[in-house]
Protein backbone atom coordinates (compact mmCIF):
# COMPACT_ATOMS: atom_id res chain seq x y z
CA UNK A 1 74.02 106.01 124.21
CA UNK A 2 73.09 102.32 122.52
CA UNK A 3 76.08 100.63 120.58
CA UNK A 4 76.75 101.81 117.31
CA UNK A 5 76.48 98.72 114.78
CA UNK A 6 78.53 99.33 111.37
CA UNK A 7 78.31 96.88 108.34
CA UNK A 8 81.31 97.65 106.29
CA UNK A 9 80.77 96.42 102.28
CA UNK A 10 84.07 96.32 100.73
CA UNK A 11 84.53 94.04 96.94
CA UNK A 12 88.53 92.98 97.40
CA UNK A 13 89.24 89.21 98.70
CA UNK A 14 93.22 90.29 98.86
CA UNK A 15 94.68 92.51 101.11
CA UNK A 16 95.64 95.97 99.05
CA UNK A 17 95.81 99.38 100.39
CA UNK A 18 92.00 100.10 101.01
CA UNK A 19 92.24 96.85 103.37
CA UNK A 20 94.95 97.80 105.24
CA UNK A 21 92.86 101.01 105.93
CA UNK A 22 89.95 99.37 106.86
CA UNK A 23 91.62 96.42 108.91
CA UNK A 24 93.44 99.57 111.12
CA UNK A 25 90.11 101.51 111.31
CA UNK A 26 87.70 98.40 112.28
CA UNK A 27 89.95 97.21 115.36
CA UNK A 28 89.97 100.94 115.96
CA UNK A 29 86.25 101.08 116.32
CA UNK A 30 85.50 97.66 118.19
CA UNK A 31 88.14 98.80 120.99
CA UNK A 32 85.88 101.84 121.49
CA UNK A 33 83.05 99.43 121.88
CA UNK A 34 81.15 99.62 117.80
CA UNK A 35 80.05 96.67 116.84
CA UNK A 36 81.72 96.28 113.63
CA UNK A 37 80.87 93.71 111.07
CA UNK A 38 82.59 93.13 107.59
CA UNK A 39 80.97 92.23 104.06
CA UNK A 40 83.41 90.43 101.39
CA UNK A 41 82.62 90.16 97.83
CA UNK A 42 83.94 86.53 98.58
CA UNK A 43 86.61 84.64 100.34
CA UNK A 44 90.33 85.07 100.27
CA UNK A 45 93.39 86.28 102.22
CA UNK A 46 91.31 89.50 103.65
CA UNK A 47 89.08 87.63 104.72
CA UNK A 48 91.70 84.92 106.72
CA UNK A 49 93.15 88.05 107.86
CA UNK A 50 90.13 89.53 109.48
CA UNK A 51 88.99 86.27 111.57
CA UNK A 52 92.44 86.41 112.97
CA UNK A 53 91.88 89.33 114.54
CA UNK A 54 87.96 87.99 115.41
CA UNK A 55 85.91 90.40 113.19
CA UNK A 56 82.85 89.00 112.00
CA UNK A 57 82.66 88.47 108.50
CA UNK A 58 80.08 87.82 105.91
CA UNK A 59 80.09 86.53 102.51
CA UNK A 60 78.58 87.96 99.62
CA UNK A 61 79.72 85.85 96.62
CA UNK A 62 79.06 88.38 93.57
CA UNK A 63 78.85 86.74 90.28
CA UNK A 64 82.29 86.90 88.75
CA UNK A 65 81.12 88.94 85.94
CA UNK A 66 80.18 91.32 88.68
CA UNK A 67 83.33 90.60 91.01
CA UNK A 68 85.84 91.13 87.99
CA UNK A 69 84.39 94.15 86.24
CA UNK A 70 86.95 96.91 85.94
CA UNK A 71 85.97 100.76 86.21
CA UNK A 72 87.51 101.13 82.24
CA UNK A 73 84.46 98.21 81.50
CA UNK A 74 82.04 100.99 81.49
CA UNK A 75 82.88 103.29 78.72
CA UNK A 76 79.35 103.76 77.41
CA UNK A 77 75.50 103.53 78.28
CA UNK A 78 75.39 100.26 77.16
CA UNK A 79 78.14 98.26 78.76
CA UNK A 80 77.10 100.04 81.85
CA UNK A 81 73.94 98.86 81.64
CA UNK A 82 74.75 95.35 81.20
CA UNK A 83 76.78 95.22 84.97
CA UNK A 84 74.04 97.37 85.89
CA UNK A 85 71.87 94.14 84.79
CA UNK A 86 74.04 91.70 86.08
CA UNK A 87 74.32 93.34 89.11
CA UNK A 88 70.53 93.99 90.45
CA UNK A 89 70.37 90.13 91.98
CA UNK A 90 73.40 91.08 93.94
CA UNK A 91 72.05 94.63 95.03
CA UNK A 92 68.49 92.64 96.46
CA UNK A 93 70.29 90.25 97.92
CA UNK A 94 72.77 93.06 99.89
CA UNK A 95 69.38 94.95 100.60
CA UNK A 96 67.93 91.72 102.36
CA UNK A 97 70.75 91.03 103.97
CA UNK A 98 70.97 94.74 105.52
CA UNK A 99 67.41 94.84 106.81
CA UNK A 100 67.94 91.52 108.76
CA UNK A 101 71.04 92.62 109.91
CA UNK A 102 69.86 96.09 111.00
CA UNK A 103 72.93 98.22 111.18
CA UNK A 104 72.96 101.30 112.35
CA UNK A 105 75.59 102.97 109.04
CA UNK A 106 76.45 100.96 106.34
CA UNK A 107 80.01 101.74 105.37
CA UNK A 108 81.51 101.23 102.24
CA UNK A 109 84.88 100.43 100.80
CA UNK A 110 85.83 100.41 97.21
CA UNK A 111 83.74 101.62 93.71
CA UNK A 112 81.85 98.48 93.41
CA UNK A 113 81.22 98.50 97.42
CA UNK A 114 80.01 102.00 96.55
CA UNK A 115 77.48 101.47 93.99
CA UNK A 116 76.00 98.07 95.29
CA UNK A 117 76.16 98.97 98.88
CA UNK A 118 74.89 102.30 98.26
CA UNK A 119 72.09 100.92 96.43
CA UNK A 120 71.21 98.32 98.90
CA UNK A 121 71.71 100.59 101.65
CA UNK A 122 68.97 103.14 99.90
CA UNK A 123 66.59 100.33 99.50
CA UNK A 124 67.02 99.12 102.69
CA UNK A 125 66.65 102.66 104.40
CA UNK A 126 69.74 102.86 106.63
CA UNK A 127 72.60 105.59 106.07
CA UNK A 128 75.32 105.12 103.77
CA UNK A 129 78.97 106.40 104.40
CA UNK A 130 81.26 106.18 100.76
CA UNK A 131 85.05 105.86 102.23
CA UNK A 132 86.66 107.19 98.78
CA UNK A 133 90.29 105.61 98.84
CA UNK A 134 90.11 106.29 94.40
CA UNK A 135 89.61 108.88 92.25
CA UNK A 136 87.01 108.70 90.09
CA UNK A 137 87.71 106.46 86.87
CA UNK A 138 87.86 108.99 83.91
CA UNK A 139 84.51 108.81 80.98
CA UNK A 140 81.15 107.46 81.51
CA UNK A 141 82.23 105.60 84.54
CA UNK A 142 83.07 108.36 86.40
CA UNK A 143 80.16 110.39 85.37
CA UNK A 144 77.72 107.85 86.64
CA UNK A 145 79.82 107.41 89.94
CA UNK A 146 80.03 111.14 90.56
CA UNK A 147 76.01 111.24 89.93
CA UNK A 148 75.33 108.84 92.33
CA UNK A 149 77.18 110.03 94.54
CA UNK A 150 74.84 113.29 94.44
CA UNK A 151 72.20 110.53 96.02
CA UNK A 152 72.98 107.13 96.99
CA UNK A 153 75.26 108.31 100.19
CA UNK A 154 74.61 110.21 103.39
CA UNK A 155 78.16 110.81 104.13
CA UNK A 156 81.51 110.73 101.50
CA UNK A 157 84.72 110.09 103.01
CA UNK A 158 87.75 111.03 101.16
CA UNK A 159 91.04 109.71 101.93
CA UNK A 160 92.79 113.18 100.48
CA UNK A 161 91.68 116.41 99.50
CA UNK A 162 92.92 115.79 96.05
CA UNK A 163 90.37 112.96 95.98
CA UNK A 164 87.52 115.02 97.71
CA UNK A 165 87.75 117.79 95.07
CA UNK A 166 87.49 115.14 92.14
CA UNK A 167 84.29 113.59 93.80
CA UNK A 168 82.96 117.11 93.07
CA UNK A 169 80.68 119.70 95.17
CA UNK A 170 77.94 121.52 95.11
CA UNK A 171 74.55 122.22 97.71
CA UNK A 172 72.47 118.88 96.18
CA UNK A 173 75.01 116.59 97.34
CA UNK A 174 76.08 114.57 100.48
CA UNK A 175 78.83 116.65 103.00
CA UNK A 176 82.00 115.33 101.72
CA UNK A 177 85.05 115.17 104.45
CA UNK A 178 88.61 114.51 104.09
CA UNK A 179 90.05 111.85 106.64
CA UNK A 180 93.52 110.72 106.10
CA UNK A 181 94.39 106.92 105.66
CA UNK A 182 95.72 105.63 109.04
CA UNK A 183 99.27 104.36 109.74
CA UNK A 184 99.92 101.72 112.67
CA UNK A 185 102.82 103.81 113.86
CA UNK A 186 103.98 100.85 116.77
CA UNK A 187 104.40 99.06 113.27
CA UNK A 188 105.90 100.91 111.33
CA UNK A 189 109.07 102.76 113.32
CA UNK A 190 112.15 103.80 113.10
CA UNK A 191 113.24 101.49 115.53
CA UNK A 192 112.57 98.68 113.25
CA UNK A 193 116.01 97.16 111.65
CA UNK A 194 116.38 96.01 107.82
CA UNK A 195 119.54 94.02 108.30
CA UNK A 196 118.03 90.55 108.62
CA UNK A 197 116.12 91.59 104.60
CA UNK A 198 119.42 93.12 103.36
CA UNK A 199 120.87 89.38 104.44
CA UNK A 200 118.28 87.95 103.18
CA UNK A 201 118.95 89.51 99.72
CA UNK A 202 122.83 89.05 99.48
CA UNK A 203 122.88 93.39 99.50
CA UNK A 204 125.93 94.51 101.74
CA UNK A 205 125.00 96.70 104.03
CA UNK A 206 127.13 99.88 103.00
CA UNK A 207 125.42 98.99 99.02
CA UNK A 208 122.80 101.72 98.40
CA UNK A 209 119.48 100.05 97.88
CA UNK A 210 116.77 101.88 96.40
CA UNK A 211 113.25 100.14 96.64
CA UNK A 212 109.30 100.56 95.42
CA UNK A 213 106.61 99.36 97.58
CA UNK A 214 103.70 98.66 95.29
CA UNK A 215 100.62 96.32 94.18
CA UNK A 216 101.53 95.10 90.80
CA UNK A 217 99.48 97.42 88.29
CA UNK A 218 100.67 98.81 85.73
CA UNK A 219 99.61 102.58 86.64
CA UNK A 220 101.92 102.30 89.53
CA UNK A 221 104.70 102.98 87.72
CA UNK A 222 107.07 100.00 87.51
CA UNK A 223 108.41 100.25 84.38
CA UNK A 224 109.34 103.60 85.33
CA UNK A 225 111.18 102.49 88.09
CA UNK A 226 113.12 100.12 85.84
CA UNK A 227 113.94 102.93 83.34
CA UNK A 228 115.31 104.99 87.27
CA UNK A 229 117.48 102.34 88.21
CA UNK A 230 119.14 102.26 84.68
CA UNK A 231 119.90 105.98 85.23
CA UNK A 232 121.27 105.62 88.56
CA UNK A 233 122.76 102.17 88.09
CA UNK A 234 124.93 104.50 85.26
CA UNK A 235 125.96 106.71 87.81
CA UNK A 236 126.25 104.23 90.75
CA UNK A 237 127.20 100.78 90.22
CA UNK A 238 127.16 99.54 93.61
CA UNK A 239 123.48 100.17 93.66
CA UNK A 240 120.56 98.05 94.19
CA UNK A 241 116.61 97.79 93.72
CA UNK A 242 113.74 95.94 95.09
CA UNK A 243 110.64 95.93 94.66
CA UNK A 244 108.05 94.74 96.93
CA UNK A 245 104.17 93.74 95.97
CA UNK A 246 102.66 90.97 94.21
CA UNK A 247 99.19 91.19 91.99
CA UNK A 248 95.92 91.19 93.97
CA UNK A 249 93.78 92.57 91.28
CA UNK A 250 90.94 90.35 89.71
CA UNK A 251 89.90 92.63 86.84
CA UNK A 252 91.58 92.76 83.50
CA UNK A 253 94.77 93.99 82.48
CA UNK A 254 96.59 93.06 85.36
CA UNK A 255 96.82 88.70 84.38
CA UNK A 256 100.60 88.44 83.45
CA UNK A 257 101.82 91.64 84.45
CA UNK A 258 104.53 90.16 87.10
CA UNK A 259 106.00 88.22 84.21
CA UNK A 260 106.71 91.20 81.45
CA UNK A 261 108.28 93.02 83.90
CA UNK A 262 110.45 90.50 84.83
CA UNK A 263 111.52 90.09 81.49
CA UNK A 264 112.11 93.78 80.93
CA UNK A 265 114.14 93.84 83.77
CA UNK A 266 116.21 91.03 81.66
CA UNK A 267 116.20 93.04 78.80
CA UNK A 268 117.20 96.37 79.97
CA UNK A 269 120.46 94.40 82.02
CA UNK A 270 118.73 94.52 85.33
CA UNK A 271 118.85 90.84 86.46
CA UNK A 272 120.44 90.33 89.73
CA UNK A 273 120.08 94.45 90.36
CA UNK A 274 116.19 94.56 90.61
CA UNK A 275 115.28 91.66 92.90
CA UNK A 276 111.04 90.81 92.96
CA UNK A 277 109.92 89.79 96.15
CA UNK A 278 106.51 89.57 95.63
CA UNK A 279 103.81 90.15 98.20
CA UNK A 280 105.34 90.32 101.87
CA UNK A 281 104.30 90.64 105.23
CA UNK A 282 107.34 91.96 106.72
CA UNK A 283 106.84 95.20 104.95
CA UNK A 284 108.20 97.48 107.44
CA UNK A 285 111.95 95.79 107.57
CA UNK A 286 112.01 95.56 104.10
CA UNK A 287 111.11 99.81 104.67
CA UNK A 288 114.04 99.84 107.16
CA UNK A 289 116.45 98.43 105.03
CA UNK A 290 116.12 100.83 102.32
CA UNK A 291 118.21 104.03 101.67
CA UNK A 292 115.54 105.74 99.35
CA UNK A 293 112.28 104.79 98.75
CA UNK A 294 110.60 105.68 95.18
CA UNK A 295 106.70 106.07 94.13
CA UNK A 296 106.55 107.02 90.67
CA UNK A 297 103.06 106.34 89.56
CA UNK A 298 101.93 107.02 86.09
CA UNK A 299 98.77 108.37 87.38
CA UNK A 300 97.61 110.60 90.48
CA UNK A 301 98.25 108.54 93.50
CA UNK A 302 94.82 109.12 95.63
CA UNK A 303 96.78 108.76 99.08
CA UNK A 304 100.10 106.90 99.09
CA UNK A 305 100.14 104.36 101.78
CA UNK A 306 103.74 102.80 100.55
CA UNK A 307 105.08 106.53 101.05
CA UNK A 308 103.20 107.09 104.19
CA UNK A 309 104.35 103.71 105.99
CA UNK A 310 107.87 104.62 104.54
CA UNK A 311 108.01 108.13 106.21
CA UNK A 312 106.62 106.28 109.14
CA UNK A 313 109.44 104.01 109.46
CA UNK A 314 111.89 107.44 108.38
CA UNK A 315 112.92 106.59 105.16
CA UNK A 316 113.30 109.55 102.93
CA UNK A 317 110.98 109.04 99.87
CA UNK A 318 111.06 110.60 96.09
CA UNK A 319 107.75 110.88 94.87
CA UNK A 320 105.33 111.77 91.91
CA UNK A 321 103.95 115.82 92.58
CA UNK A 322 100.33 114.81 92.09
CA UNK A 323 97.20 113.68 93.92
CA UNK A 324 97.65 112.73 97.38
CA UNK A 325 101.13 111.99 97.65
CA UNK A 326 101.75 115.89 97.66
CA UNK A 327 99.67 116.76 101.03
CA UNK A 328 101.68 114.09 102.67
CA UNK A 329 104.98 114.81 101.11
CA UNK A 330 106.35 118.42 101.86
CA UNK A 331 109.26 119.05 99.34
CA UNK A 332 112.44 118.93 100.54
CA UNK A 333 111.17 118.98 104.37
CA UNK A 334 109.95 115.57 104.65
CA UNK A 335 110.60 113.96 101.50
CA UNK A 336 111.24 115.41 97.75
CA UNK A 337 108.42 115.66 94.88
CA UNK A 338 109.26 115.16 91.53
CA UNK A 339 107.19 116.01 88.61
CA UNK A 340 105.43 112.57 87.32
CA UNK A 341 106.78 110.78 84.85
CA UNK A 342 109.58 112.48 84.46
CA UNK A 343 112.64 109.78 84.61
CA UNK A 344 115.46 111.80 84.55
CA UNK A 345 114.45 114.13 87.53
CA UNK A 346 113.46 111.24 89.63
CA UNK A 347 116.93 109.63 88.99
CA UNK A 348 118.69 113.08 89.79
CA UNK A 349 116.74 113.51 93.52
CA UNK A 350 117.57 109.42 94.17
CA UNK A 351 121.31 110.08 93.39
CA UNK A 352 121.72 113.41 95.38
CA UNK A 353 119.97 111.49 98.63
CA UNK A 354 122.05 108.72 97.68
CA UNK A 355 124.99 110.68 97.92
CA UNK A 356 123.83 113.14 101.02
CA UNK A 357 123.76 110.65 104.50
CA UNK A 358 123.01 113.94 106.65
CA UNK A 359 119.77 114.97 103.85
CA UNK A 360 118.40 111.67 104.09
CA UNK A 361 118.89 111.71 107.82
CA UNK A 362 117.40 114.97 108.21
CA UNK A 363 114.61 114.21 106.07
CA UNK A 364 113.81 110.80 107.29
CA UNK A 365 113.27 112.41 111.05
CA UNK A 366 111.09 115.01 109.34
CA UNK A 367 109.34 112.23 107.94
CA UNK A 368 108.45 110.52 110.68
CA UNK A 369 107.04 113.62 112.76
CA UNK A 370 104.67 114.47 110.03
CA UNK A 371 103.71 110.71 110.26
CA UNK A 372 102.93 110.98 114.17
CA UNK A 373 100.69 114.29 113.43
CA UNK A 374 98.60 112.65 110.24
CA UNK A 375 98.32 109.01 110.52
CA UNK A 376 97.50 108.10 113.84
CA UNK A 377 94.84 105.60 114.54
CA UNK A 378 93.27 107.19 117.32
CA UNK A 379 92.48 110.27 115.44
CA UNK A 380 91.62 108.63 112.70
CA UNK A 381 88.96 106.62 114.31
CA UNK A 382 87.55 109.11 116.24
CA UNK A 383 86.73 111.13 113.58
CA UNK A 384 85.02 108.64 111.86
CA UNK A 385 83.31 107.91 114.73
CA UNK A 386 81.84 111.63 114.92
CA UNK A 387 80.48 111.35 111.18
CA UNK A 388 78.64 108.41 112.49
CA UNK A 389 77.06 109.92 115.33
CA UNK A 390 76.23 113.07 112.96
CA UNK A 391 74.37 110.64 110.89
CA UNK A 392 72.45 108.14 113.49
């Protein structure tokens, strides 16, 4: 059988969640012998990150009209049809650049990947794989993306079921299948220690430290967070926060973010309880030297990597009952679900772990099994590589 050759399309320069994915899943591939190439909307630290590991890379720079357009841009015919407009040099240029290339699937990463790859990809008459790591962005956006998606794929990838039943279904549509989100399990361990963070920090290391593991946007949920540790803080005055993540988003809403929570945190008597470390690479001891991770998002969490990679590493974790999260997350067996946005109950399950060493013991080793059955690499790459070989 001839070497598979896979051009992956994916829009982000930084390294969020959807990177991660795709960084585990392309080293997965090229080790089983796919030639594996990667597209970038532009340069930046996913980019750096990639030639490190000596994956090809090629450049795309998308107008930043284009680059910087958020899904809530779109609300009616007529914006749409202005990125639409702006985007068609980008979409011929993708298209020429796929027929010289001549890849066998083109692969894409992200909603803009989706609808200019998926475009290009039609034009230039090669398969076209949609790895959906989002749901669908409510209003006319997601009504175009969830018609196109009827006929600009061959293949939909879902990272959830949750996600996979918002893309919709029906018999004039692409097969859509749900493939988990990888974990590098050697990475993230148990065996990995948090002492040298907690150091770091100035936390003592019998202080309870509660942390949240998150890009900085606002639907994650940080000012809920905030509004948790006051509860617990009430209850528990020994305890401390962190939270881990710095801004990689381009599109609007996100430019000063960082700062007005940092003032809230000021406001509501937080400083020196909620330390900001911003975006880290050390991500799994800062995992390790938590007692309780939270992920309270304000809105359905497609997949959940920070709660996978902390269940990885067997951390109990207190999480939002929606989207994702809740196929990964069995209640009370592997972690505990609380119903989103509610403050008070997510303050209630961090205290009662807090105060329970043998629960958060037990459910930390739970954890970490589930981990080992749903996020290995292996399996994860091999069954992408059987919905290539379906398709070529």
């Amino acid at each position: 059988m001839s070497r598979l050759r896979v051009l992956f399309v994916n829009p982000g320069r930084h390294l969020g969640g959807a990177e991660q994915s795709l960084l585990l899943l392309v080293e997965a591939l090229r080790e089983r012998d796919i030639q594996a190439t990667v597209l970038l909307f532009g340069d930046g630290p996913f980019a750096a990150r990639l030639v490190t590991r000596n994956v090809p890379v090629v450049f795309l720079d998308v107008a930043t009209p284009v680059r910087q357009a958020t899904r809530y841009r779109a609300r009616n015919f007529a914006s749409a049809a202005w990125l639409g407009a702006r985007a068609i040099p980008w979409v011929a240029r993708l298209a020429s650049l796929i027929r010289r290339a001549e890849p066998d699937v083109i692969h894409t990463n992200g909603l803009k990947a989706h609808m200019l790859g998926g475009i290009a990809g039609r034009l230039a008459r090669r398969p076209v794989v949609w790895h959906l790591r989002d749901f669908p962005p409510e209003g006319f956006a997601g009504s175009v993306l969830k018609r196109a998606a009827r006929s600009l794929p061959t293949l939909v990838l879902a990272n959830s079921d949750a996600v996979a039943t918002a893309i919709g279904s029906g018999h004039a549509r692409p097969s859509v299948q749900r493939v988990y989100n990888p974990v590098d399990l050697d990475r993230f361990s148990p065996e990995r220690s948090g002492a040298r963070i907690r150091a770091t920090l100035g936390v003592a290391e019998d202080a309870p430290l509660i942390g949240m593991v998150a890009h900085l946007t606002p639907w994650k949920g940080h000012v809920d967070f905030l509004s948790i540790a006051m509860t617990v803080t009430a209850s528990l005055p020994t305890a401390r926060f962190l939270i881990a993540g710095g801004a990689i988003y381009e599109t609007a809403g996100h430019t000063g973010y960082a700062d007005a929570l940092m003032r809230r945190t000021v406001d509501l008597g937080l400083g020196g309880r909620v330390l900001f470390l911003g975006a880290r690479e050390d991500i799994p001891d800062i995992l390790a030297s938590l007692d309780v991770l939270v992920h309270c998002p304000t809105a359905p969490e497609p997949f959940g990597r920070g709660v996978a990679e902390a269940m990885a590493v067997g951390r109990p974790v207190v999480a939002a009952r929606a989207g994702g999260t809740q196929e990964i997350v069995e209640h009370d067996v592997t972690g505990v679900l609380v119903t989103a946005g509610d403050v008070r109950g997510f303050s209630t399950a961090v205290l009662r772990l807090l105060r329970d060493p043998e629960l958060r013991e037990r459910l930390g080793l739970a954890a970490r099994l589930r981990a080992e059955s749903m996020f290995q690499v292996d399996a994860h790459a091999q069954q992408v590589i059987d919905a290539y070989r379906n398709l070529v």
